[in-house]
Protein backbone atom coordinates (compact mmCIF):
# COMPACT_ATOMS: atom_id res chain seq x y z
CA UNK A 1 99.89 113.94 167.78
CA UNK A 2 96.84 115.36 165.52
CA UNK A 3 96.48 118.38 164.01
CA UNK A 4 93.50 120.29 163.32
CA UNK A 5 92.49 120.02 159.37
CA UNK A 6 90.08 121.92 157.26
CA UNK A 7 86.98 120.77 158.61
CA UNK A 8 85.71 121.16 162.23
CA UNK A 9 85.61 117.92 162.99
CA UNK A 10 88.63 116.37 160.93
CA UNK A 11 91.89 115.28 162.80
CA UNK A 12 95.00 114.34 160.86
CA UNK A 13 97.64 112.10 162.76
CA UNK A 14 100.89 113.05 162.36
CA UNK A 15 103.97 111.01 164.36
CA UNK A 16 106.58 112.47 166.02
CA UNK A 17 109.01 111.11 162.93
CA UNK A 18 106.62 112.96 160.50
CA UNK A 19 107.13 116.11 161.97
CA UNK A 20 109.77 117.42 160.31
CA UNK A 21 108.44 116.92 156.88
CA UNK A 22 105.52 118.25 157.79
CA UNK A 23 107.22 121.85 158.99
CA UNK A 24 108.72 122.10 155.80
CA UNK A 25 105.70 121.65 153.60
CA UNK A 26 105.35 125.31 152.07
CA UNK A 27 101.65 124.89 152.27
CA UNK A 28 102.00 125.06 156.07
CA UNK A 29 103.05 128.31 157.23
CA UNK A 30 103.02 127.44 161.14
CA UNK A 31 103.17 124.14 162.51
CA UNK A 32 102.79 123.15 166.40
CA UNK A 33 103.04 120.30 167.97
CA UNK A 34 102.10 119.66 172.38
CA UNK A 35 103.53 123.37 172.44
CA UNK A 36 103.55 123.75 176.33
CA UNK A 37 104.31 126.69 178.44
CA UNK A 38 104.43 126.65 182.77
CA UNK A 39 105.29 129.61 184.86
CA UNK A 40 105.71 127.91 187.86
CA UNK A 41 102.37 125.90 189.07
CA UNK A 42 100.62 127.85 186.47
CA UNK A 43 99.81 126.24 183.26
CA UNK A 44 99.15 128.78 180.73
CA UNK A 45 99.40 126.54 177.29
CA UNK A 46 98.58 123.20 177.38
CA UNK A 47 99.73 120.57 174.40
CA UNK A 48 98.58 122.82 171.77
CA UNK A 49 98.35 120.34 168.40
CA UNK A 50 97.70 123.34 165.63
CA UNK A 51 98.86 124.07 161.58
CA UNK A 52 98.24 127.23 159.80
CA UNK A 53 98.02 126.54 155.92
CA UNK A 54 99.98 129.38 153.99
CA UNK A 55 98.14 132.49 152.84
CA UNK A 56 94.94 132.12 155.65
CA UNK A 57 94.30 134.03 158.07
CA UNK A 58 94.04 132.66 161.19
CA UNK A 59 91.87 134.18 163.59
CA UNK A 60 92.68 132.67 167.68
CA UNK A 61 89.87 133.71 169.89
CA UNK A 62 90.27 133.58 173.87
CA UNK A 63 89.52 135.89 176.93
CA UNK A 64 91.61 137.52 179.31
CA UNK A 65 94.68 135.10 180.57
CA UNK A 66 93.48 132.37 178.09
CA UNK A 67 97.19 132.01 176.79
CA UNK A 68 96.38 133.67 173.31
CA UNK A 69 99.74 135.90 174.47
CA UNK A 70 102.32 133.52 175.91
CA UNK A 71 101.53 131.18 172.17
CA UNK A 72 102.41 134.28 170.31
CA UNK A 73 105.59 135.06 172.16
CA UNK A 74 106.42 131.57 171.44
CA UNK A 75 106.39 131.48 168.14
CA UNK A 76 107.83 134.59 167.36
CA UNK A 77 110.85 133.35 169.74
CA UNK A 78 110.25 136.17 172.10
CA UNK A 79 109.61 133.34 174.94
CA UNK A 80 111.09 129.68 175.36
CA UNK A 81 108.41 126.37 174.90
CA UNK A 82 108.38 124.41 178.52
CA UNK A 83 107.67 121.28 175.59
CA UNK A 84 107.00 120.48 172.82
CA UNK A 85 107.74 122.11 169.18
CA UNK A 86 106.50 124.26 166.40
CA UNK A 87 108.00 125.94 163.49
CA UNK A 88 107.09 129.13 161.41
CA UNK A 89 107.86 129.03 157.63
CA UNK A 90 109.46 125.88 158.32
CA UNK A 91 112.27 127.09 161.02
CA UNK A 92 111.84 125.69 164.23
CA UNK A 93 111.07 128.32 167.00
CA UNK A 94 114.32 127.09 169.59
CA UNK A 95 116.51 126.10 167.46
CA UNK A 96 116.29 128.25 164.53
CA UNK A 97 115.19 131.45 165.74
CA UNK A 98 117.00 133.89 163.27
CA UNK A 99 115.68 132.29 160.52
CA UNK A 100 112.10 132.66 162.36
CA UNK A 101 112.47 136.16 163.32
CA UNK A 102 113.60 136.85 159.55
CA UNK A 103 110.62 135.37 157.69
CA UNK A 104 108.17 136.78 160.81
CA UNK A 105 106.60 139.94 161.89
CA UNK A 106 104.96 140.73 164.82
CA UNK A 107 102.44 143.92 166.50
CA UNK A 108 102.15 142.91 170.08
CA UNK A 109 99.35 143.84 172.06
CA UNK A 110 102.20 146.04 174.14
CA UNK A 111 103.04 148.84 172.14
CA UNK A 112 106.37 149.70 172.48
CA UNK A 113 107.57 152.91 170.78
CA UNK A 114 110.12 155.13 171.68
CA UNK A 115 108.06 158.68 172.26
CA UNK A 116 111.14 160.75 171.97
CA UNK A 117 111.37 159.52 168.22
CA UNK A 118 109.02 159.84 164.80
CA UNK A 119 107.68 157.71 162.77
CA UNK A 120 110.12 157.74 160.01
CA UNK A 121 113.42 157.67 162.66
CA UNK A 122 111.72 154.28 163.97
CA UNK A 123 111.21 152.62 160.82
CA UNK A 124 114.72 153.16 159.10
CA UNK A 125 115.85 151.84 162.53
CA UNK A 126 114.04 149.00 162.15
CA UNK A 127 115.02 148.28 158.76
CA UNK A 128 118.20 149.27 159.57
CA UNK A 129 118.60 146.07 162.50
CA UNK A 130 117.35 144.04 159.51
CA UNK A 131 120.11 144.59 157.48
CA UNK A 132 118.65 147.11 155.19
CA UNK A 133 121.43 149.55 153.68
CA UNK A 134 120.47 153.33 154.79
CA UNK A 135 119.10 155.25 151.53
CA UNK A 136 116.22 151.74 151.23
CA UNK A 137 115.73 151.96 154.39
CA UNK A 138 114.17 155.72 153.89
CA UNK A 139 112.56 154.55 150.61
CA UNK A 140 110.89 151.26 153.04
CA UNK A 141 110.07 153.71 155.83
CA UNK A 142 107.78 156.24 152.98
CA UNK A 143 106.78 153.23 151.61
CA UNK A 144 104.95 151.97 154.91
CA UNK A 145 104.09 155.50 156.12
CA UNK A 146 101.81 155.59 153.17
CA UNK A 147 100.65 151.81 153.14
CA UNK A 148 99.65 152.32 157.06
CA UNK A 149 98.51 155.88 156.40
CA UNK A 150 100.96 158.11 158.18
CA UNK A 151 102.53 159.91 155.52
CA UNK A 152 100.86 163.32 155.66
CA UNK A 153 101.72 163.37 160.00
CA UNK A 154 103.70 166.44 160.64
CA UNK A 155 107.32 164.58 159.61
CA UNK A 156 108.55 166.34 163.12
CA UNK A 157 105.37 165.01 165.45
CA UNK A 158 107.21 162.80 167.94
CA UNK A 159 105.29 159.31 168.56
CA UNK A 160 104.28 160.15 172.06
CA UNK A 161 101.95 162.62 170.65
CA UNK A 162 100.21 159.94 168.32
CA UNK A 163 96.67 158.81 169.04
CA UNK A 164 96.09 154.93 170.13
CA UNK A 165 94.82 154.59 166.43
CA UNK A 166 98.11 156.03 164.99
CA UNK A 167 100.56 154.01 167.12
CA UNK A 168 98.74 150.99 166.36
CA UNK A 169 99.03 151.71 162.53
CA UNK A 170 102.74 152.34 162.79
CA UNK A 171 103.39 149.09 164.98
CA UNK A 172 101.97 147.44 162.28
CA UNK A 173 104.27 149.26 159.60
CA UNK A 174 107.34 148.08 161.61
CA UNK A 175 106.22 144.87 161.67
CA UNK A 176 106.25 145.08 158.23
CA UNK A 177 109.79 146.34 157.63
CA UNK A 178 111.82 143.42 156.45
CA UNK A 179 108.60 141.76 154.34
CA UNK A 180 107.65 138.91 156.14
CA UNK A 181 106.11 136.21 155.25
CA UNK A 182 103.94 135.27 158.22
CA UNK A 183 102.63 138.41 160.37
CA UNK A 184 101.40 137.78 164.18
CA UNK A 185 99.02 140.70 165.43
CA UNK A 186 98.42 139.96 169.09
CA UNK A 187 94.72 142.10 169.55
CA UNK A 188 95.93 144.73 167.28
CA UNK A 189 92.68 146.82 167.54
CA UNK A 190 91.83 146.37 171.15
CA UNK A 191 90.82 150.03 172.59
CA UNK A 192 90.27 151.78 168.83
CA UNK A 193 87.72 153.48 167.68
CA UNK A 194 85.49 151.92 164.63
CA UNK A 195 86.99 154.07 161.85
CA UNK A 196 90.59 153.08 163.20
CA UNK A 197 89.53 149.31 163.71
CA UNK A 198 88.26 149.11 160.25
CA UNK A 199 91.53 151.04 158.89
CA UNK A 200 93.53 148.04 160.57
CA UNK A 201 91.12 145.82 159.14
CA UNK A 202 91.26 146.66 155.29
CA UNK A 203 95.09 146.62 155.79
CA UNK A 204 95.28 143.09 157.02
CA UNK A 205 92.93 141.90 154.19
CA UNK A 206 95.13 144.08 151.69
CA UNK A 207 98.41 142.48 152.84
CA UNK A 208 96.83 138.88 153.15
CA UNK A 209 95.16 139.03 149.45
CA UNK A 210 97.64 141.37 147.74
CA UNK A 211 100.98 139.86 148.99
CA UNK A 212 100.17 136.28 149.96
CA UNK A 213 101.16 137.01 153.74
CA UNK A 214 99.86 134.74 156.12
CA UNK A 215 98.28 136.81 159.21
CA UNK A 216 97.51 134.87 162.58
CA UNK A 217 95.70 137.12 164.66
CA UNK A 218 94.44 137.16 168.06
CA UNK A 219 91.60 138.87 169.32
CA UNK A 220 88.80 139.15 171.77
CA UNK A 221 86.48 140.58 169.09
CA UNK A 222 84.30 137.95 167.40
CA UNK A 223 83.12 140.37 164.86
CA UNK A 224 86.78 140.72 163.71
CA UNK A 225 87.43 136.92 163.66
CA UNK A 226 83.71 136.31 161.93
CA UNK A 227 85.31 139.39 159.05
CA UNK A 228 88.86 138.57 158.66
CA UNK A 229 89.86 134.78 159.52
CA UNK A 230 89.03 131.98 156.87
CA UNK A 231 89.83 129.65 160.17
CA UNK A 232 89.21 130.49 164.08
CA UNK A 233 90.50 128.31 166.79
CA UNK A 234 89.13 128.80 170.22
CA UNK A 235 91.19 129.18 173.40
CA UNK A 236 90.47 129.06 176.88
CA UNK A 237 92.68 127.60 180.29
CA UNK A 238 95.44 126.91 178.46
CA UNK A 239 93.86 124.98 175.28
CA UNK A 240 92.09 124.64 172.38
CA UNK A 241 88.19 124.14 172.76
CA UNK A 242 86.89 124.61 169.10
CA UNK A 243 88.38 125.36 165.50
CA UNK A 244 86.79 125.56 161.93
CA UNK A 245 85.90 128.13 159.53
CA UNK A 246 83.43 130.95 161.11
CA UNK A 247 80.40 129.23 159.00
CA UNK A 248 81.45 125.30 160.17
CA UNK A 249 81.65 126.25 164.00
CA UNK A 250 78.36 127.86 163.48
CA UNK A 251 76.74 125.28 162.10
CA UNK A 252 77.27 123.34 165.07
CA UNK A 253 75.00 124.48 166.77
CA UNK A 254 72.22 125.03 164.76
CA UNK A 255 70.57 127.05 162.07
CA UNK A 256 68.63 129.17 163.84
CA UNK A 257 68.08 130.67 167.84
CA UNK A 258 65.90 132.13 169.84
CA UNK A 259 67.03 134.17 172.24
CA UNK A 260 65.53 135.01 175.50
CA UNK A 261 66.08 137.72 177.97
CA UNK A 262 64.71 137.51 181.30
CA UNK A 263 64.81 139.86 185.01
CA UNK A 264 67.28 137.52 186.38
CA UNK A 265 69.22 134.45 186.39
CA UNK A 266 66.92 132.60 188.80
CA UNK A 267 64.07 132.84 185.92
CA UNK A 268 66.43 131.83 183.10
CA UNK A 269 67.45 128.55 184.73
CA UNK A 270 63.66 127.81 185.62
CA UNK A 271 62.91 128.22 181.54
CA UNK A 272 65.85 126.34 181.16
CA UNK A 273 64.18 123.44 183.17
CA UNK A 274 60.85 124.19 181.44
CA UNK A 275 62.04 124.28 177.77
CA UNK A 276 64.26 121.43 178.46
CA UNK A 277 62.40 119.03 176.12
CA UNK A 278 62.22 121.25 173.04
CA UNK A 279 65.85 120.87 172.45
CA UNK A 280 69.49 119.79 173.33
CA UNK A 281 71.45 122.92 171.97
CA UNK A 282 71.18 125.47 174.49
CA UNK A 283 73.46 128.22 176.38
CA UNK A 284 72.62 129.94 179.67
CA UNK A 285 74.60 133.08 180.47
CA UNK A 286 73.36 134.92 183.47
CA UNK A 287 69.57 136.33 182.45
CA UNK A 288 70.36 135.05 178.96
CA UNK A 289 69.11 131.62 177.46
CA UNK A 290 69.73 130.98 174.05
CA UNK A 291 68.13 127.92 172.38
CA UNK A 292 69.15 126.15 168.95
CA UNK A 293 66.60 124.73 166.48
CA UNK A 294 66.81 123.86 162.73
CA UNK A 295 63.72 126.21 162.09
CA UNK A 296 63.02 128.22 165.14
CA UNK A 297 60.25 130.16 163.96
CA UNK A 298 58.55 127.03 163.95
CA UNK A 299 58.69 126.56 167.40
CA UNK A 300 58.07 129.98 169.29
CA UNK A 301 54.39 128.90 170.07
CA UNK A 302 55.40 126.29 172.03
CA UNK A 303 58.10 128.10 173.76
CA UNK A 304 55.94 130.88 174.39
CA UNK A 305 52.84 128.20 175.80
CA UNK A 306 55.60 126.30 178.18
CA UNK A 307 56.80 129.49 179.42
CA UNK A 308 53.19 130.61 180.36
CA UNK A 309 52.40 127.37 181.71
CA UNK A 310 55.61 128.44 183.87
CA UNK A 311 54.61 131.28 185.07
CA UNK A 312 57.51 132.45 183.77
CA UNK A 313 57.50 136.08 181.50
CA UNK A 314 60.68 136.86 179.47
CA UNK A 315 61.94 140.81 179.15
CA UNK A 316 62.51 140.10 175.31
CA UNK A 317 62.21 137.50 172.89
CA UNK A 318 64.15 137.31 169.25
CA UNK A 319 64.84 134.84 166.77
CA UNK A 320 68.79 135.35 165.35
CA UNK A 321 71.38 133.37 163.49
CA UNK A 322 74.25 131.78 165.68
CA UNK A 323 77.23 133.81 165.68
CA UNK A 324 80.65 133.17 166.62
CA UNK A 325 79.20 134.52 170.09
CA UNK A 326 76.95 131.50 170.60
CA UNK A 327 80.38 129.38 169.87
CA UNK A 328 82.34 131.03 171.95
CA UNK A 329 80.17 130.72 174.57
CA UNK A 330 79.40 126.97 174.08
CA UNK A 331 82.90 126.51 174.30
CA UNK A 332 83.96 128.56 177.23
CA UNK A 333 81.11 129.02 179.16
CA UNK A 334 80.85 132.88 178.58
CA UNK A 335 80.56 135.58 176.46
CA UNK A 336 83.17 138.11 174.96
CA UNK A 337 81.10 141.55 175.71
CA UNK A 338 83.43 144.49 174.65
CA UNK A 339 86.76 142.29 174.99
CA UNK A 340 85.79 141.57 178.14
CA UNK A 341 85.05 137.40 179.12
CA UNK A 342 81.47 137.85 180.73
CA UNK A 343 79.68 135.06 182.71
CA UNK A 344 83.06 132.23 182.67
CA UNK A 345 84.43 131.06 185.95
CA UNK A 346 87.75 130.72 184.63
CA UNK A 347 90.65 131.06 187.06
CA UNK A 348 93.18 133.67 186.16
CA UNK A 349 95.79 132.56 183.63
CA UNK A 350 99.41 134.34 181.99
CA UNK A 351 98.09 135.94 178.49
């Protein structure tokens, strides 16, 4: 068994007798080990080896059906491992699941709130089921409507008649009803607009600096991962393809790009052929090729003269930084455009 350190790069071995200790130290707040999960023939997580040091957060990147999903549900105990083990805040995820689902929150990417009720009858339901005795659980529920807020919605407005910006606020308030110490948000902002993603956003940086929780989030957004996580892992078929910090996986690849555009995909794999010699980092996505270079400006001339020599004429040439894009698609084989996985020939998998 390893698990994934600090660095990109860095593997610590941990044995199976180890493990144990290792769930308990309070400086991990989520420890897996060859976490497995079939439905049927289908393999939708593979072995995943990962530890999430208290107080990060922990940004897991994936496309459509790339298991980011079915690992959530596991660790929050909403779905059994096929093999393997993990624990979160030291509880084991089988056999301890109470204690998990005390110490844990979780916004999934399925909302599911009553419409019939408001926001206030939700959360002193929800802090009722946690125990909560009724005249705190009204004090919690004005507490969150105004952390997430909600407190100046009509007190009558039913949540059927929120907006998708609104529900996803208060699904994060109930995940916050009992104070937990780790908080899971599967793709909490997919379908917002920008002022309600970047609402979500300052409150998961709030809660993470301000109260010490420790937030693993999935998404399909790299900008949010590149913002929020102080660590990313990458996920596609099933298992991990790339982790580090946002900076470390970008240096990877390079310090600098030029990107060029051209009419169709036939013409970027003949300057693929042609360029071949001026370096070893490179992506092709579709009309897209995107090369890597230590200084790039320093070799556009000869870029430009091999592509003339070609024959070949691109639509648009740029020189960028590498972003978590260029990663992801390294890793995967294709872009995330708009949430959507662009350019991989993945086969379907279970979220």
């Amino acid at each position: 068994m390893t698990f994934s350190g600090g660095t990109e790069g860095t593997a610590v071995a941990v044995t199976p007798a180890a493990f144990a200790a290792v769930a308990r130290d309070g400086n991990r707040s989520i420890v897996v080990e060859s976490l497995t999960r079939r439905f049927g023939e289908l393999l939708a997580v593979d072995a995943i080896d990962l530890e999430v040091p208290s107080g990060e957060i922990f940004g897991f990147l994936g496309p459509n059906g790339a298991g980011k999903t079915t690992l959530v549900k596991m660790l929050t105990t909403i779905l059994a491992p096929t093999s393997g083990r993990a624990t979160v805040a030291g509880y084991d995820v089988t056999t301890e699941s109470e204690k998990v689902r005390a110490v844990a929150g979780v916004a999934l990417q399925e909302i599911g709130l009553d419409a019939l009720m408001t926001a206030r009858e939700l959360l002193v339901l929800q802090a009722r089921l946690f125990g909560i005795e009724a005249r705190e659980a009204a004090r919690v529920a004005e507490r969150l409507l105004r952390t997430v807020d909600l407190a100046d919605v009509d007190p009558r407005k039913r949540t059927g008649r929120y907006s998708g910006g609104m529900r996803r606020r208060l699904d994060l308030a109930l995940a916050l009803v009992h104070t937990p110490r780790v908080l899971f948000l599967d793709e909490p902002t997919t379908g917002l607009d920008p002022a309600s993603r970047a609402a979500i956003w300052d409150e998961v940086r709030r809660l993470n600096r301000d109260d010490g929780v420790t937030v693993f989030l999935t998404t399909q957004y790299l900008e949010e991962a590149d913002r929020l996580a102080d660590r990313v892992a990458i996920i596609d078929r099933g298992r991990i393809v790339a982790w580090g910090t946002p900076a470390e996986l970008k240096r990877t690849i390079g310090d600098e790009a030029v990107s060029l555009t051209f009419a169709d995909a036939e013409q970027a794999a003949s300057a693929d052929e042609a360029l071949r010699p001026l370096t070893g980092q490179r992506q092709r996505s579709g009309r897209e090729l995107v090369l890597y270079f230590d200084s790039a400006a320093m070799v556009v001339p000869d870029v430009v003269r091999r592509l003339d020599e070609a024959g070949l004429r691109p639509q648009d040439l740029s020189l960028k930084q590498p972003t978590l894009d260029d990663v992801f698609l390294r890793a995967t084989g294709g872009r995330l455009v708009g949430g959507e996985d662009i350019g991989s020939d993945a086969p379907e998998q279970a979220s």
